[in-house]
Protein backbone atom coordinates (compact mmCIF):
# COMPACT_ATOMS: atom_id res chain seq x y z
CA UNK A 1 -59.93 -61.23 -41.51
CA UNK A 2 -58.60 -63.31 -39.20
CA UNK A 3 -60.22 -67.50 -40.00
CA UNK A 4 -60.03 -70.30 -37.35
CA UNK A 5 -57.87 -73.69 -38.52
CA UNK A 6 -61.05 -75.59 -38.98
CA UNK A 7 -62.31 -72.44 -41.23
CA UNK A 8 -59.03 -73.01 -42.77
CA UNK A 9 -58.88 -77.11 -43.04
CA UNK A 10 -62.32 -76.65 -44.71
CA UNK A 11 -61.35 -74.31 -47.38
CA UNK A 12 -57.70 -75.63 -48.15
CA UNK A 13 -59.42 -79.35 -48.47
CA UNK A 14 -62.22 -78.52 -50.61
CA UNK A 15 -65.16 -78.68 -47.89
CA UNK A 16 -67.75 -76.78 -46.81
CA UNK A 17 -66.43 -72.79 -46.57
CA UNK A 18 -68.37 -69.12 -46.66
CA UNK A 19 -66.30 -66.94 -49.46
CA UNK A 20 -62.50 -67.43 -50.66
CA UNK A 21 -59.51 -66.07 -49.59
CA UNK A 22 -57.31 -63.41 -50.21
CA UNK A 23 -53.93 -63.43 -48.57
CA UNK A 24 -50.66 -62.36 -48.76
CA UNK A 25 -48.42 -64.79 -48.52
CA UNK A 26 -44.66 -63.34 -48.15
CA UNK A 27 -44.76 -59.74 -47.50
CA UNK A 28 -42.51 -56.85 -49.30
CA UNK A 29 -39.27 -57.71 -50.51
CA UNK A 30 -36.28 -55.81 -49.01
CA UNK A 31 -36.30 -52.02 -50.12
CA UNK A 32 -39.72 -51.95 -51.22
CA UNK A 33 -40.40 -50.32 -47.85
CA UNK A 34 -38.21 -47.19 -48.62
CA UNK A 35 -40.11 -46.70 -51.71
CA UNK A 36 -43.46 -47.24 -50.38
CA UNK A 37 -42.73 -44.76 -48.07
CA UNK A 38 -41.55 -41.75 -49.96
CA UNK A 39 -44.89 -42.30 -51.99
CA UNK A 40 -46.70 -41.73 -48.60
CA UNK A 41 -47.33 -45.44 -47.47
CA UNK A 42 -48.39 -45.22 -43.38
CA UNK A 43 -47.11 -47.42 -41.10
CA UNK A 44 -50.00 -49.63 -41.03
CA UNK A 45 -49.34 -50.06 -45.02
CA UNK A 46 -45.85 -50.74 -44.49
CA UNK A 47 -46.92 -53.31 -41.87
CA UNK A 48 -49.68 -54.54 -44.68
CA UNK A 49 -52.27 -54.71 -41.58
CA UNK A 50 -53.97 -51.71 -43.65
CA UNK A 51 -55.38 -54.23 -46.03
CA UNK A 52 -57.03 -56.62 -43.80
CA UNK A 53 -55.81 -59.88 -45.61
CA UNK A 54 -57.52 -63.16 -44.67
CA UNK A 55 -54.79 -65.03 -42.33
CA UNK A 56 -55.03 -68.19 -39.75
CA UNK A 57 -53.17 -68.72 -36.54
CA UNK A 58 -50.61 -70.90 -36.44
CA UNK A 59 -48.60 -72.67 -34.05
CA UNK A 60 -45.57 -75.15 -34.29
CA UNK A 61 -46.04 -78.35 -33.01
CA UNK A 62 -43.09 -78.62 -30.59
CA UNK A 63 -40.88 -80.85 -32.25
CA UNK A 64 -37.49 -79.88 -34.10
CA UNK A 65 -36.83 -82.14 -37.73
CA UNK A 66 -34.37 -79.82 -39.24
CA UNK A 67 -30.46 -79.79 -38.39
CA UNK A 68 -29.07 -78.67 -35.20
CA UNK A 69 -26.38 -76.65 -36.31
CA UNK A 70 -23.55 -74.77 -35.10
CA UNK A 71 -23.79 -71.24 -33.64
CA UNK A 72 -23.29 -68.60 -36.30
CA UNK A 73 -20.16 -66.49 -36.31
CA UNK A 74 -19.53 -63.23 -37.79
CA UNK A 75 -16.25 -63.57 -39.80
CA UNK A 76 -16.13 -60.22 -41.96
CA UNK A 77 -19.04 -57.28 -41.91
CA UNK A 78 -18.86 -53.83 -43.70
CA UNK A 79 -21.35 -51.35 -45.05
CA UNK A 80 -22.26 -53.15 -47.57
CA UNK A 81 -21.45 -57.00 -46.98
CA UNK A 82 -22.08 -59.53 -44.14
CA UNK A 83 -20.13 -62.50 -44.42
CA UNK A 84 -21.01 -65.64 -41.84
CA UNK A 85 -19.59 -69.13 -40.70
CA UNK A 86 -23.36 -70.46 -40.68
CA UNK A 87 -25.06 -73.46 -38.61
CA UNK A 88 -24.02 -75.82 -41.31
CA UNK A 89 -20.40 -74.92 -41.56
CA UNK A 90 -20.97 -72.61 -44.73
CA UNK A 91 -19.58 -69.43 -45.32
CA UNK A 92 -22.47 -67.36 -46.83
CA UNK A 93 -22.55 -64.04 -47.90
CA UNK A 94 -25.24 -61.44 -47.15
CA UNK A 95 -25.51 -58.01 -49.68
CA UNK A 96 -27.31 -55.98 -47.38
CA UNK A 97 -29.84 -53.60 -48.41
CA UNK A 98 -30.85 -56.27 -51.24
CA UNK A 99 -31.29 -59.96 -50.30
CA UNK A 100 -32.78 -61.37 -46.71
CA UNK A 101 -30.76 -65.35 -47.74
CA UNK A 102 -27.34 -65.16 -47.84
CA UNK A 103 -25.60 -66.77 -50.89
CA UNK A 104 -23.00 -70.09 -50.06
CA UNK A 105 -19.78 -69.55 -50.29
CA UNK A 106 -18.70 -73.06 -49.93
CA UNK A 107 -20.31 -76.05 -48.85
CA UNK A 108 -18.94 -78.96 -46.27
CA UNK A 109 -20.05 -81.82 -48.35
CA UNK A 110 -18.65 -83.55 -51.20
CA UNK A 111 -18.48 -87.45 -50.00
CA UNK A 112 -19.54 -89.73 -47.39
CA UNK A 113 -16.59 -89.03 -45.29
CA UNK A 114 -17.47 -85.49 -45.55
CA UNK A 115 -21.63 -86.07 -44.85
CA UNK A 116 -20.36 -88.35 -41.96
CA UNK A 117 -19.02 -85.51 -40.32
CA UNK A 118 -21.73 -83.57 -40.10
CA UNK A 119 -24.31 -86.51 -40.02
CA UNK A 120 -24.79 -86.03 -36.31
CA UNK A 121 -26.74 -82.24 -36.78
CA UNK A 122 -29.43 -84.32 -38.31
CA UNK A 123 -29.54 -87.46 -35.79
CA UNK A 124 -32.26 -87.74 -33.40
CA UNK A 125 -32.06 -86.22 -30.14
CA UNK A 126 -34.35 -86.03 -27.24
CA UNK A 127 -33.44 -82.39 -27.48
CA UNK A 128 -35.52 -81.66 -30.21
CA UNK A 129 -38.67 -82.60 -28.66
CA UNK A 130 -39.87 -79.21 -26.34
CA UNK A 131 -42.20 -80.71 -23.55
CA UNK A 132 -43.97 -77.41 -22.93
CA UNK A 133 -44.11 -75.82 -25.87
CA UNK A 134 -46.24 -79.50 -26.91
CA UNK A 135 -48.19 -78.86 -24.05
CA UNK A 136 -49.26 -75.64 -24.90
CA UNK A 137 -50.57 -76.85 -28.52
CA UNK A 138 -53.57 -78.02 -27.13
CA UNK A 139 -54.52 -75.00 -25.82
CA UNK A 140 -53.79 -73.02 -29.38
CA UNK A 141 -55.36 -75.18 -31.30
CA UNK A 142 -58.73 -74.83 -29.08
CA UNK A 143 -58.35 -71.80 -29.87
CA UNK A 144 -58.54 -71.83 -33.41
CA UNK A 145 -54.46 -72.02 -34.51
CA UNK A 146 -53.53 -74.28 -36.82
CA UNK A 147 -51.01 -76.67 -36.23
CA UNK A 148 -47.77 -77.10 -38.33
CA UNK A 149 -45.19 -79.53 -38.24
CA UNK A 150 -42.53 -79.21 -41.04
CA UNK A 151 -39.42 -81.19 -42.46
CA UNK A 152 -36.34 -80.75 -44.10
CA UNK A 153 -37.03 -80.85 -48.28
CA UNK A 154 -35.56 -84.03 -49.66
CA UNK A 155 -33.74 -81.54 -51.91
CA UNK A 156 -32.85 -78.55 -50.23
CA UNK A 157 -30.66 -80.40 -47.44
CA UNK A 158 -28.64 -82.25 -50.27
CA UNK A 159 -28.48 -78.31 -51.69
CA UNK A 160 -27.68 -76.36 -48.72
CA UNK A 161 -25.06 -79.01 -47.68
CA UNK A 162 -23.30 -79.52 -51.34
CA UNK A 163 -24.95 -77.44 -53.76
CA UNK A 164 -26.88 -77.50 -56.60
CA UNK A 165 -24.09 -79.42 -58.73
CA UNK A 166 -22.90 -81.53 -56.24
CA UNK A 167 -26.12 -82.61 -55.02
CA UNK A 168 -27.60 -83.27 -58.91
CA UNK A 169 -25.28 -85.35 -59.58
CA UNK A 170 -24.89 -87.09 -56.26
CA UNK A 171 -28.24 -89.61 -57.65
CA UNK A 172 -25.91 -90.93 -59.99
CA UNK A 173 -22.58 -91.15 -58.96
CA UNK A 174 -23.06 -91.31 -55.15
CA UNK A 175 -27.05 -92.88 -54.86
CA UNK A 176 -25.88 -94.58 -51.46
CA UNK A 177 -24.75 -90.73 -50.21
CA UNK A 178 -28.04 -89.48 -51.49
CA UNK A 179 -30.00 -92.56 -50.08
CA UNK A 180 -28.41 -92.14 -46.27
CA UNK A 181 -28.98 -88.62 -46.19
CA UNK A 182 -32.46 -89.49 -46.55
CA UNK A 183 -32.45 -92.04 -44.50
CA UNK A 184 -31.35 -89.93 -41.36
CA UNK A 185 -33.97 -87.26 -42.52
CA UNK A 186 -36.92 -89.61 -42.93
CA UNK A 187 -35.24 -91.42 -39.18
CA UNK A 188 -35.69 -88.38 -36.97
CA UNK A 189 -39.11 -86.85 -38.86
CA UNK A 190 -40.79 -89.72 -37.85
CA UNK A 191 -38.77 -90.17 -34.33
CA UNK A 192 -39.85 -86.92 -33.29
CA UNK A 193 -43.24 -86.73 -34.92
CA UNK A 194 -44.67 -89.75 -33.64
CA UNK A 195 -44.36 -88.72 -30.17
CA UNK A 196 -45.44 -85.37 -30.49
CA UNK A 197 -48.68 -86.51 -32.93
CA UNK A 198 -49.18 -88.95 -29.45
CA UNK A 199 -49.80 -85.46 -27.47
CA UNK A 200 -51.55 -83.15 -30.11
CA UNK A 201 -53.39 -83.71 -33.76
CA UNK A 202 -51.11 -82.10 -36.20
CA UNK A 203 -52.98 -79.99 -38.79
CA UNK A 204 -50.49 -79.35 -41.41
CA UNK A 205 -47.37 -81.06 -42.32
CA UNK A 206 -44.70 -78.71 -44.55
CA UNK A 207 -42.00 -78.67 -46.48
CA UNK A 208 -39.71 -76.74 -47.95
CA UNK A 209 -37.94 -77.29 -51.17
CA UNK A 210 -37.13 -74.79 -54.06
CA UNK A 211 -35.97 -77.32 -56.46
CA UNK A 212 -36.87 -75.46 -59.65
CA UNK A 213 -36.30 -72.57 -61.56
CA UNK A 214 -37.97 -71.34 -64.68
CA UNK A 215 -37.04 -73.48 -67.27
CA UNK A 216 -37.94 -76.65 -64.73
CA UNK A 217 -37.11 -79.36 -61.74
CA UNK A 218 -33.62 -79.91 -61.05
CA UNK A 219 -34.49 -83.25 -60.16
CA UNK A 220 -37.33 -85.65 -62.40
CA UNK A 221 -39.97 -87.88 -61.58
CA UNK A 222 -37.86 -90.75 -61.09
CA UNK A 223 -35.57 -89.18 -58.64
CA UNK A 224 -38.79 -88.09 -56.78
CA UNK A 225 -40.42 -91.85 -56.59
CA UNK A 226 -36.94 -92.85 -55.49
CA UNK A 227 -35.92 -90.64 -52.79
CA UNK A 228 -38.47 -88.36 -52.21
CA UNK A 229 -41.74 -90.70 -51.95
CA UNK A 230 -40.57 -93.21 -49.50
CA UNK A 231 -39.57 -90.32 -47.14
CA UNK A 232 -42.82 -88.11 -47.55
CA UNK A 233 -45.57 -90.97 -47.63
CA UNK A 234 -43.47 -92.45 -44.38
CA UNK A 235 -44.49 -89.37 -42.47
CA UNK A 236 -47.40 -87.98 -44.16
CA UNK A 237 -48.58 -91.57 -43.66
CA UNK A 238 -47.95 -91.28 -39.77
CA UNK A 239 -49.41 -87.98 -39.56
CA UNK A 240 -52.75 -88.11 -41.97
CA UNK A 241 -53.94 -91.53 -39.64
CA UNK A 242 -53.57 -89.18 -36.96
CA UNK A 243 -55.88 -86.26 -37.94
CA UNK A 244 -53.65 -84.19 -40.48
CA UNK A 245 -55.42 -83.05 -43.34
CA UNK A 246 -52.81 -80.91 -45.44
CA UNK A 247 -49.34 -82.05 -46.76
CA UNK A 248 -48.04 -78.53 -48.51
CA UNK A 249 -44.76 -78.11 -50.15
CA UNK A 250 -43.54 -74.89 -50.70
CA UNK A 251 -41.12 -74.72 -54.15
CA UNK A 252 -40.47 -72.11 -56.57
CA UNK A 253 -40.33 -72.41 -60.55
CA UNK A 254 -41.17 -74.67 -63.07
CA UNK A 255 -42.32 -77.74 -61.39
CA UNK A 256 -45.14 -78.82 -64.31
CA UNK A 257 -43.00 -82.12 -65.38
CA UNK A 258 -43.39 -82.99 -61.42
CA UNK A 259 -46.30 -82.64 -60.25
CA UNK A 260 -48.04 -86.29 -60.88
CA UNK A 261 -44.67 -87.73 -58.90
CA UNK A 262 -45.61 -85.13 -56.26
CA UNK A 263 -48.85 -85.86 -55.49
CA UNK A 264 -47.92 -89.64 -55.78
CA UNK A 265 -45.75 -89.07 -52.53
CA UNK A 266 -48.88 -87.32 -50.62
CA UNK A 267 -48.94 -83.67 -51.24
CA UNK A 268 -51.87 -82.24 -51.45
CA UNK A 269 -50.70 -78.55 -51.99
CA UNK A 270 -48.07 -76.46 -53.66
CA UNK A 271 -46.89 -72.86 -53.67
CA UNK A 272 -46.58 -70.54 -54.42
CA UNK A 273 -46.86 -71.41 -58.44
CA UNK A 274 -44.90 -68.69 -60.09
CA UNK A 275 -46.21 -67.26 -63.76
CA UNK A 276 -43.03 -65.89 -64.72
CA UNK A 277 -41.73 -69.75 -64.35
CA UNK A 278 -44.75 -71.45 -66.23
CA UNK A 279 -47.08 -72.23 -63.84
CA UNK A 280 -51.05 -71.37 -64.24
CA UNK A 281 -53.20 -72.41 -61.64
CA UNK A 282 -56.29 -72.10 -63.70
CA UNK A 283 -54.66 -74.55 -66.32
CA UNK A 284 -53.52 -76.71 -62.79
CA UNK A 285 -57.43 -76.56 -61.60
CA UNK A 286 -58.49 -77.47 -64.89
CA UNK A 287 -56.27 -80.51 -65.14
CA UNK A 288 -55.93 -81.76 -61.27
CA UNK A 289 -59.30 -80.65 -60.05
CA UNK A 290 -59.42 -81.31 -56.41
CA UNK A 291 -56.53 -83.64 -56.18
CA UNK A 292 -54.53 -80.27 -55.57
CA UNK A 293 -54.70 -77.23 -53.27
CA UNK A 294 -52.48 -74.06 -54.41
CA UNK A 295 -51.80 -70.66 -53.07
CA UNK A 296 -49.97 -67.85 -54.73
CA UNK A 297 -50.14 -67.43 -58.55
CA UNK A 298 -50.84 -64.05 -59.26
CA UNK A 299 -48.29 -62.60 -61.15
CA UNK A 300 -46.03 -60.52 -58.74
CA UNK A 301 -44.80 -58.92 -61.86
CA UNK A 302 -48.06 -57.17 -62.97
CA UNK A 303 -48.40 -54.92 -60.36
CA UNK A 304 -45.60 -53.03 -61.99
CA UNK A 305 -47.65 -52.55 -64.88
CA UNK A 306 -50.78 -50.59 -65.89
CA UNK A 307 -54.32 -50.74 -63.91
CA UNK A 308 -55.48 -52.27 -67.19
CA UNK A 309 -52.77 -55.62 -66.53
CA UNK A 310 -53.62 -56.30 -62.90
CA UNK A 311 -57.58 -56.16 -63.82
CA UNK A 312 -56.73 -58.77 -66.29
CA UNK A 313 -54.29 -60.68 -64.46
CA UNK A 314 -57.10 -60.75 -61.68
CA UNK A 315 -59.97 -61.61 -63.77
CA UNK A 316 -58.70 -64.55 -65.23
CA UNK A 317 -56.97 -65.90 -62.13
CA UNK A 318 -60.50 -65.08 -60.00
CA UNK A 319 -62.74 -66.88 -62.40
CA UNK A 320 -65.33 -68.85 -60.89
CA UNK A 321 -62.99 -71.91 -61.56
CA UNK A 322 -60.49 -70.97 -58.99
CA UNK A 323 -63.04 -69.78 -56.24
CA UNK A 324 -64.66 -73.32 -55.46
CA UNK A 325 -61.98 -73.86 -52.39
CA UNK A 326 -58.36 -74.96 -52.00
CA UNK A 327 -57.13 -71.84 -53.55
CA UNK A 328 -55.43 -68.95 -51.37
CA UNK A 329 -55.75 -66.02 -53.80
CA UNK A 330 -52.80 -64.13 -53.06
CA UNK A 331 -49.42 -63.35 -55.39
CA UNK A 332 -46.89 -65.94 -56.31
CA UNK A 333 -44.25 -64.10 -53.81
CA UNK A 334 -42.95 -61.24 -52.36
CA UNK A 335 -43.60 -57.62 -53.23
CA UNK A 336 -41.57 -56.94 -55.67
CA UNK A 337 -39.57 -53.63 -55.47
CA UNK A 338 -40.92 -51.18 -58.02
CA UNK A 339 -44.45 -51.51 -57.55
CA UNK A 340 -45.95 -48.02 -56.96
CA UNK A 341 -48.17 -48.30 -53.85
CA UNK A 342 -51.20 -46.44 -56.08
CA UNK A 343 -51.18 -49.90 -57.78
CA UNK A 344 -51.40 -52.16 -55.05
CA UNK A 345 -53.69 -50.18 -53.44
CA UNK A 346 -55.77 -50.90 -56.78
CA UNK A 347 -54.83 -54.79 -56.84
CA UNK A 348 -55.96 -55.51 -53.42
CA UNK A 349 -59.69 -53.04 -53.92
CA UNK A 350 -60.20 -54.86 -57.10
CA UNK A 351 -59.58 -58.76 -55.81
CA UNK A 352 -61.59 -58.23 -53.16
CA UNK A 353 -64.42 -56.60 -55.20
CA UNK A 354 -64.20 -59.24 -57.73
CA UNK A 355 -63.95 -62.17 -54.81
CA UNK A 356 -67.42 -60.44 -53.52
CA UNK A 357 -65.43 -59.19 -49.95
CA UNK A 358 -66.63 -56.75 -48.63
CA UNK A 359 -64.54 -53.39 -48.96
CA UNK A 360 -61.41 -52.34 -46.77
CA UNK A 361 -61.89 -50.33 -43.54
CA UNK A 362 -60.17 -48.67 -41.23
CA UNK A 363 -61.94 -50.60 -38.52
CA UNK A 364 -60.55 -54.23 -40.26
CA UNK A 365 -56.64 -54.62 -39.48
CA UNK A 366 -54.86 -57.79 -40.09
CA UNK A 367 -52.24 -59.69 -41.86
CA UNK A 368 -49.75 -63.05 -41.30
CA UNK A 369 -47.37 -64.35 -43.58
CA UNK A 370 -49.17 -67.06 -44.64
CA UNK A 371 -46.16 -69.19 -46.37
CA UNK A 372 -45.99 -71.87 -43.51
């Protein structure tokens, strides 16, 4: 069912809303499809419109706050590998058939000279402000999108540019590295965003991190109220006395130790809260209330399993705790290949008869990634 952004603002912020929602947020992971459809999938369940999840609009605001890199150039492709020159200067590596991100090879920063060189793909430009596409917000939002401006993760650029190593240890042998990159970042966010938030109310401001896996944060609370919150609150700040009503960060894995500096830099929800990692968003509700908004959670793995799991899995992550708003009820990522199609089937006929929706029909077609 498709919901308007106000529908959507309401539920994610813990207002005034008609039922939950049940959404899925990333979609099938790469050769799920193949399998779905030797069991018999149709196309509309290979599409996932069959199951009529709950989705929004959205539009992007019109401004640009991520890097603008370098044309991409083919440098080796077979059968079974593509290998790139990508926009930031890596060489990444693509196993087809298996992954949709390409893995680094290498990475063009290691020092300040090095970051200096490629300092100028994050500078401010009037380039990265799209005149029309701002002037056709307006009209999107009246009629019911939702609005999303994102910005580079305070992480994930220090990643992508020297790696996970590199980048680590970067806050304590090179903090004045570390502290211009964020500099530039926090520099053109709020460059670009003030003008377009001049032209258009921004709904939802996003980012995009991944800065954990399952046995926790790569970086701690002290490296987040260092270089994190002055960059977030600077622009959230900007934003939220403008009309924006949803800071979301989008991170993967164990981010429990985190999540009190997190909210101290304005978030106001996570996802997509992965079990297999340690994360329970009924043990989150229970302890953060309404201070937090989550989406995800279910436990991708279960479908896998019997009938018997996923009606447990769904019972205790649809208790009446979790359906009092700012909850998207949906699983903690993509389809995972394996999962016979019978089961799914089952998972989505059983949330939505335990959520009180009303049953699929052939009539009721929709679905969005909803991972914004």
């Amino acid at each position: 069912m498709r919901f308007s952004r106000e529908q959507y603002l309401e539920y994610m912020t813990f207002g005034e809303f008609e039922r939950p929602l049940f959404v899925e947020l990333f979609g099938l992971l790469v050769g799920l499809e193949a399998e779905w459809r030797a069991q018999g999938a149709t196309q509309e369940e290979i599409d996932l419109v069959a199951f009529d999840w709950d989705w929004v609009p959205v539009v992007n605001c019109g401004g640009h706050t991520g890097p603008r890199g370098l044309p991409t150039v083919i440098l080796e492709e077979n059968e079974r590998e593509l290998i790139q020159r990508d926009a930031l200067g890596r060489t990444v590596k693509l196993v087809k058939g298996y992954a949709t991100i390409p893995l680094p090879l290498d990475y063009p920063v290691k020092t300040m000279d090095d970051w200096l060189k490629v300092k100028a793909m994050f500078t401010f430009h009037e380039a990265r402000i799209n005149p029309d596409a701002v002037a056709n917000v307006a009209k999107a939002r009246a009629e019911g999108a939702l609005v999303v401006a994102s910005i580079p993760g305070a992480f994930d650029i220090p990643r992508a540019l020297m790696g996970e190593e590199v980048a680590c240890l970067a806050y304590y042998e090179q903090p004045e590295l570390m502290e211009d990159i964020l500099a530039t970042l926090s520099d053109t966010a709020f460059r670009v965003l003030e003008r377009v938030s001049q032209e258009v109310t921004i709904d939802q401001l996003s980012v995009h991190e991944d800065f954990a896996g399952k046995s926790g944060p790569l970086v701690g609370p002290a490296q987040i109220r260092q270089y994190f919150r002055p960059y977030y609150q600077r622009i959230w700040d900007l934003l939220s006395a403008r009309g924006a009503r949803i800071f979301q960060q989008d991170t993967d894995g164990n981010i429990n130790p985190v999540i009190d500096a997190l909210l101290e830099c304005g978030l106001t929800s996570i996802l997509p809260m992965e079990p297999a990692a340690g994360m329970d968003v009924v043990e989150l509700r229970r302890k953060y209330g309404r201070r937090l908004a989550m989406a995800g959670g279910i436990d991708k793995h279960v479908l896998r399993q019997s009938k018997e799991a996923i009606r447990a899995e769904l019972e205790y992550k649809m208790q009446p705790l979790m359906r009092q708003g700012g909850y998207l009820f949906g699983l903690d990522h993509r389809i995972p290949n394996g999962t016979p199609l019978e089961n799914y089937r089952y998972y989505v006929d059983l949330g939505r008869e335990i959520l009180g929706l009303p049953p699929r029909s052939p009539e009721s077609k929709g679905w969005r990634r909803m991972a914004f």
